[in-house]
N, C-alpha and C. Protein backbone atom coordinates (compact mmCIF):
# COMPACT_ATOMS: atom_id res chain seq x y z
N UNK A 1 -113.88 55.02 70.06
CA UNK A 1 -112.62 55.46 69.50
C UNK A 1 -111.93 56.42 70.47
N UNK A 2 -110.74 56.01 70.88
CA UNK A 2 -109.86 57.37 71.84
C UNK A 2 -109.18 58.39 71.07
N UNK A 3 -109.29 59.33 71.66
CA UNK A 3 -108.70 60.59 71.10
C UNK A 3 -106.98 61.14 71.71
N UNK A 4 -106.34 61.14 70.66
CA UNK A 4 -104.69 61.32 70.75
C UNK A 4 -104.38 62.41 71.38
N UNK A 5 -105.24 63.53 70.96
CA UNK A 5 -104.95 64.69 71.23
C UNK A 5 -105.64 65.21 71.72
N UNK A 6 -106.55 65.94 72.90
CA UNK A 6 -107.34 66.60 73.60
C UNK A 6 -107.74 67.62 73.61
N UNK A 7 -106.44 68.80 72.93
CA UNK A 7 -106.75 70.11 72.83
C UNK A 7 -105.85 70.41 73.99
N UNK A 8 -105.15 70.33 75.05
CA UNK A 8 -104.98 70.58 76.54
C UNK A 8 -103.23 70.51 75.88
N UNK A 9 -102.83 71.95 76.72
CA UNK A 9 -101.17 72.13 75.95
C UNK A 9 -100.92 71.24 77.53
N UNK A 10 -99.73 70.14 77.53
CA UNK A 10 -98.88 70.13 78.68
C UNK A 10 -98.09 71.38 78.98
N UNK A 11 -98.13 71.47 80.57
CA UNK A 11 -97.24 73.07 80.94
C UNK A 11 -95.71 72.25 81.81
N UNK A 12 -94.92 73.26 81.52
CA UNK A 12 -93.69 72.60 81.75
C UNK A 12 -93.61 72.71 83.02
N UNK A 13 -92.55 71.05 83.29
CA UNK A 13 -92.26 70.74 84.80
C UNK A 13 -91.55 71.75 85.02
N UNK A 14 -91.73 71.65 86.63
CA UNK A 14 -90.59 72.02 87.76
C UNK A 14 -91.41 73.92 87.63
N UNK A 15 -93.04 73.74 87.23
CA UNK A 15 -93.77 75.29 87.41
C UNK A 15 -94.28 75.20 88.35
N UNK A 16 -95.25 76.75 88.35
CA UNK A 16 -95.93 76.90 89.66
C UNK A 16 -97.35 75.71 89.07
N UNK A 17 -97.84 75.53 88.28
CA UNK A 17 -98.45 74.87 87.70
C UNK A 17 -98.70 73.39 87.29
N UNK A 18 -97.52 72.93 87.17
CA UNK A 18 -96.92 71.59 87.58
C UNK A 18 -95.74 71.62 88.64
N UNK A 19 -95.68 71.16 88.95
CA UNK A 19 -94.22 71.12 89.80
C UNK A 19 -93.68 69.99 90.29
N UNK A 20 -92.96 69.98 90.10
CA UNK A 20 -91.64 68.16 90.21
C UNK A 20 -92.53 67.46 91.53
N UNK A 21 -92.09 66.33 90.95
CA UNK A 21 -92.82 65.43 92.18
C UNK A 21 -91.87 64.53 92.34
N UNK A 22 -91.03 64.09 93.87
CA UNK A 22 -90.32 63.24 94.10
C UNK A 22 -90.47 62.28 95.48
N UNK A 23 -90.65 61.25 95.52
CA UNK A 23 -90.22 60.59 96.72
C UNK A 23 -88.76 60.07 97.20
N UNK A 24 -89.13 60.36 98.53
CA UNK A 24 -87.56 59.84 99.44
C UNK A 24 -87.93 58.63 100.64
N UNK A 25 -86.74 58.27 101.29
CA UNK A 25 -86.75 56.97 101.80
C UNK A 25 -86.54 57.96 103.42
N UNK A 26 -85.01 58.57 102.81
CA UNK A 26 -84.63 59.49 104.50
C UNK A 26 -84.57 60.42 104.69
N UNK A 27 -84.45 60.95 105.88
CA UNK A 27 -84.41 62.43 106.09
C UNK A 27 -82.82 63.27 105.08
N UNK A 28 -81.91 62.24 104.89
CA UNK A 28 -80.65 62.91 104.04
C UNK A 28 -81.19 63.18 103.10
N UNK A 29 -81.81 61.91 102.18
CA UNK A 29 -81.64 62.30 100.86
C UNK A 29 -83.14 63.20 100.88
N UNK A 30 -83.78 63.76 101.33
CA UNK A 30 -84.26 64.56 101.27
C UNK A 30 -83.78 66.06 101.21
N UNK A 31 -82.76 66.15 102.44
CA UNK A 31 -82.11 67.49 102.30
C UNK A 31 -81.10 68.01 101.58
N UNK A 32 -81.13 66.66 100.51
CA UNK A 32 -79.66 66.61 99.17
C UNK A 32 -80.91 67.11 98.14
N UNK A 33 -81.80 66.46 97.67
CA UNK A 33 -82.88 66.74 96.92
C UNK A 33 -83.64 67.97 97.10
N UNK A 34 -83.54 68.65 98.05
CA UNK A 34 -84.46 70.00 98.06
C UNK A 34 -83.44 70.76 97.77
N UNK A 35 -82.40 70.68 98.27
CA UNK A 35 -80.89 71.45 97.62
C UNK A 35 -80.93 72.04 96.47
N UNK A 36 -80.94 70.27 95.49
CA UNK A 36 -80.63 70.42 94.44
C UNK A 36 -82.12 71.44 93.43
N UNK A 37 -83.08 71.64 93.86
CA UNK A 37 -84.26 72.17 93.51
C UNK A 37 -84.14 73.53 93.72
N UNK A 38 -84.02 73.70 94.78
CA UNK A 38 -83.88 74.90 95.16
C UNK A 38 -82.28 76.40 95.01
N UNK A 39 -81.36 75.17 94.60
CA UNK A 39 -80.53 75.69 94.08
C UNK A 39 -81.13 76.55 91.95
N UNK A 40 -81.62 75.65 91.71
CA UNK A 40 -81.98 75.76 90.15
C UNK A 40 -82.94 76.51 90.04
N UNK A 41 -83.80 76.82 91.21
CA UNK A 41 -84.57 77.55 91.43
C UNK A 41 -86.16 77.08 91.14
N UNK A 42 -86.22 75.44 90.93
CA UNK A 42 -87.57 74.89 90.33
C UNK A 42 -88.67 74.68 91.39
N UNK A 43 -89.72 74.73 91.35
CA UNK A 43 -90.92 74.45 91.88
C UNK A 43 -90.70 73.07 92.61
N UNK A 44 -91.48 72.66 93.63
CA UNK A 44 -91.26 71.32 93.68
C UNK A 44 -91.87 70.74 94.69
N UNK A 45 -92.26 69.26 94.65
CA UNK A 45 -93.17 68.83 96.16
C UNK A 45 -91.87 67.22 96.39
N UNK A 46 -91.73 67.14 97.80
CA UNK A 46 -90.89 65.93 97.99
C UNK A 46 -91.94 65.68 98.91
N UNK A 47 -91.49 64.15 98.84
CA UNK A 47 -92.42 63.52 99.89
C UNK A 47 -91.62 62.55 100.89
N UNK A 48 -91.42 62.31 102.29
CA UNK A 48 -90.86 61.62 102.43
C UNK A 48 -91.63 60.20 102.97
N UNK A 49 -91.50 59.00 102.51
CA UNK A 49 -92.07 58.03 102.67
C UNK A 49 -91.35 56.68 102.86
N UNK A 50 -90.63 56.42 104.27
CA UNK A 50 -89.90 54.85 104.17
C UNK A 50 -90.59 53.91 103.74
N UNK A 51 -91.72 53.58 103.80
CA UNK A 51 -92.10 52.55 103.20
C UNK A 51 -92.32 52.54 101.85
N UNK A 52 -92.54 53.81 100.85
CA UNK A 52 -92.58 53.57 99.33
C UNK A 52 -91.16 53.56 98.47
N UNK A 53 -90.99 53.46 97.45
CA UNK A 53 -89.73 52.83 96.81
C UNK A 53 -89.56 54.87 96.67
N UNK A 54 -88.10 54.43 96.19
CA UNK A 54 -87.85 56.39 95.91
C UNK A 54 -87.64 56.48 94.81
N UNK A 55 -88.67 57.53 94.10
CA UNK A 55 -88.93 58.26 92.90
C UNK A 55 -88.53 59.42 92.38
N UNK A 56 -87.44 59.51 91.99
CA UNK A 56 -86.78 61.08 91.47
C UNK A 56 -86.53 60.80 89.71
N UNK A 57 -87.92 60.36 88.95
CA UNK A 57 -87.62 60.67 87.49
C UNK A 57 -87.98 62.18 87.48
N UNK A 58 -88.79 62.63 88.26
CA UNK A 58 -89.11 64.30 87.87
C UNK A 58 -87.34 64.69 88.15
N UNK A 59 -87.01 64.81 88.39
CA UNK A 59 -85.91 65.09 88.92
C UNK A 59 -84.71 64.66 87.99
N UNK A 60 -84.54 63.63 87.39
CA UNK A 60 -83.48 63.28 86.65
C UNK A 60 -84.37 63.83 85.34
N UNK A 61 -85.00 64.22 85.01
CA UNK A 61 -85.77 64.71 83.26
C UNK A 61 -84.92 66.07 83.31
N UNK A 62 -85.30 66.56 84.46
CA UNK A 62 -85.10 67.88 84.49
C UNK A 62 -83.21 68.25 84.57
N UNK A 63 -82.72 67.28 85.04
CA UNK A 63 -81.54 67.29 85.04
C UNK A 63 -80.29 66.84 83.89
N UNK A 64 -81.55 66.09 82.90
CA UNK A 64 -80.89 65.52 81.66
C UNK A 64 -82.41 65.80 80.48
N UNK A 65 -82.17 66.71 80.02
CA UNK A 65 -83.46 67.04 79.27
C UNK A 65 -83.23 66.20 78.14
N UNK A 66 -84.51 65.93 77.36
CA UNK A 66 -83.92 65.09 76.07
C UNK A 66 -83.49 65.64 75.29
N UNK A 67 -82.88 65.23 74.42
CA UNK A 67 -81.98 65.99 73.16
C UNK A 67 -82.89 65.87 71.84
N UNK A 68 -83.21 66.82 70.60
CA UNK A 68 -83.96 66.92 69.79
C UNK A 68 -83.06 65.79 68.63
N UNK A 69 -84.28 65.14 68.02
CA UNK A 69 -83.51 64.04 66.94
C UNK A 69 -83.41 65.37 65.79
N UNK A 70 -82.08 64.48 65.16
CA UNK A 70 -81.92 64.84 63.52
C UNK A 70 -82.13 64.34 62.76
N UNK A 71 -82.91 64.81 61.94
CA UNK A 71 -83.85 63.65 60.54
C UNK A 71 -82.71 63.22 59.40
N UNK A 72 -82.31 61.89 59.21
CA UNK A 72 -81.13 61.91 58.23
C UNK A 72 -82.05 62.89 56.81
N UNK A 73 -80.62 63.32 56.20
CA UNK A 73 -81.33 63.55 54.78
C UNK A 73 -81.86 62.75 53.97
N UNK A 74 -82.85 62.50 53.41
CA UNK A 74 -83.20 61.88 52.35
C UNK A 74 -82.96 61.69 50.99
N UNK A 75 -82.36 60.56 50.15
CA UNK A 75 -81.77 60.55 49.14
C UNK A 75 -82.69 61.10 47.82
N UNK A 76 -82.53 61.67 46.74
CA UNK A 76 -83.63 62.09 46.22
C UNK A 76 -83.46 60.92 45.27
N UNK A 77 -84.73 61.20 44.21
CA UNK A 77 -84.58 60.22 42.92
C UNK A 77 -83.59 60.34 42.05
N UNK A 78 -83.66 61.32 41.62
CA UNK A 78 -82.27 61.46 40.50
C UNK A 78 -80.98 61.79 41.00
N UNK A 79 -80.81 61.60 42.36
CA UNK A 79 -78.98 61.75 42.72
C UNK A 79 -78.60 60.36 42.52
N UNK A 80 -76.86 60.37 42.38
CA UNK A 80 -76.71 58.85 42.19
C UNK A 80 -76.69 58.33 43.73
N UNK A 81 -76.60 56.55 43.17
CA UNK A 81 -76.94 56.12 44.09
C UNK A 81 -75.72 55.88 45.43
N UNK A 82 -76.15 55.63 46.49
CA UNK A 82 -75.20 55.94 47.37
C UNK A 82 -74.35 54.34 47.12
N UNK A 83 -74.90 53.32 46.68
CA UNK A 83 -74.15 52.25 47.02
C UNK A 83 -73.22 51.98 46.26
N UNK A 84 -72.78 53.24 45.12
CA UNK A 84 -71.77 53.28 44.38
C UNK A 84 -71.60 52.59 42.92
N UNK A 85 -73.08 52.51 42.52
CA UNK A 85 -73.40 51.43 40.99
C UNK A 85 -73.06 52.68 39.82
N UNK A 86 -73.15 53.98 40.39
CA UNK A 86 -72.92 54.66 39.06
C UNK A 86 -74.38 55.47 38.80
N UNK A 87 -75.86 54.59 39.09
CA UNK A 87 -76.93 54.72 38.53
C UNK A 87 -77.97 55.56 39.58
N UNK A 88 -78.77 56.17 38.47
CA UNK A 88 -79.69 56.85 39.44
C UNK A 88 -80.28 56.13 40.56
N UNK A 89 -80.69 56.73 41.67
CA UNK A 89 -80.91 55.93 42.84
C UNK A 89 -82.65 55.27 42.50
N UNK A 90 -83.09 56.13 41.95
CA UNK A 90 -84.50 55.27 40.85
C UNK A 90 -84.39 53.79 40.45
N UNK A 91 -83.50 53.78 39.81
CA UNK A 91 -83.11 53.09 39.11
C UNK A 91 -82.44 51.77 39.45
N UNK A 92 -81.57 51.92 41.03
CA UNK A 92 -80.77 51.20 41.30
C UNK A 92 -81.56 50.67 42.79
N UNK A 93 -81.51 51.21 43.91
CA UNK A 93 -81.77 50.88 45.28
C UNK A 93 -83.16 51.54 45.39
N UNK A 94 -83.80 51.83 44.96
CA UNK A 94 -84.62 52.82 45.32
C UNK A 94 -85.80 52.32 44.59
N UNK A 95 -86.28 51.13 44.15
CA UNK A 95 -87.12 50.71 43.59
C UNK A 95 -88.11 50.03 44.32
């Protein structure tokens, strides 16, 4: 059986602890990419490698963080029903 959870907190990118990991193709976009790191002030390792494909998701996460969902509200039992019958939502859609 695998285990979901480990006990082990993830520590946030772009630390002394983790720190962004990106590959580059050239010497430019390397010196556009340390820029942009070092402007924001984040931790970071680039690598430059022509022969591997170039990898900047550390880099775009950090630049577009995700946005927290909003849980719709939930209809209760005894409000009426939303689809407009008049009737408790028990009663009507909600069965």
């Amino acid at each position: 059986m695998k285990k979901i959870f480990d006990g082990k907190k993830i520590t946030k990118l772009a630390t002394e602890k983790r720190p962004a990991r990106v590959n580059v193709q050239t010497e430019e976009r390397l010196k556009e990419i340390t820029s942009q790191f070092e402007e924001k002030g984040w931790n970071f390792t680039v690598e430059l490698a022509p022969d591997k494909p170039e990898d900047i998701t550390d880099l775009e996460i950090l630049l577009n963080p995700p946005k927290p969902k909003i849980a719709e509200k939930k209809i209760g039992r005894n409000e009426p029903c939303p689809c407009g019958s008049g009737n408790k939502y028990k009663k009507c859609c909600g069965k």
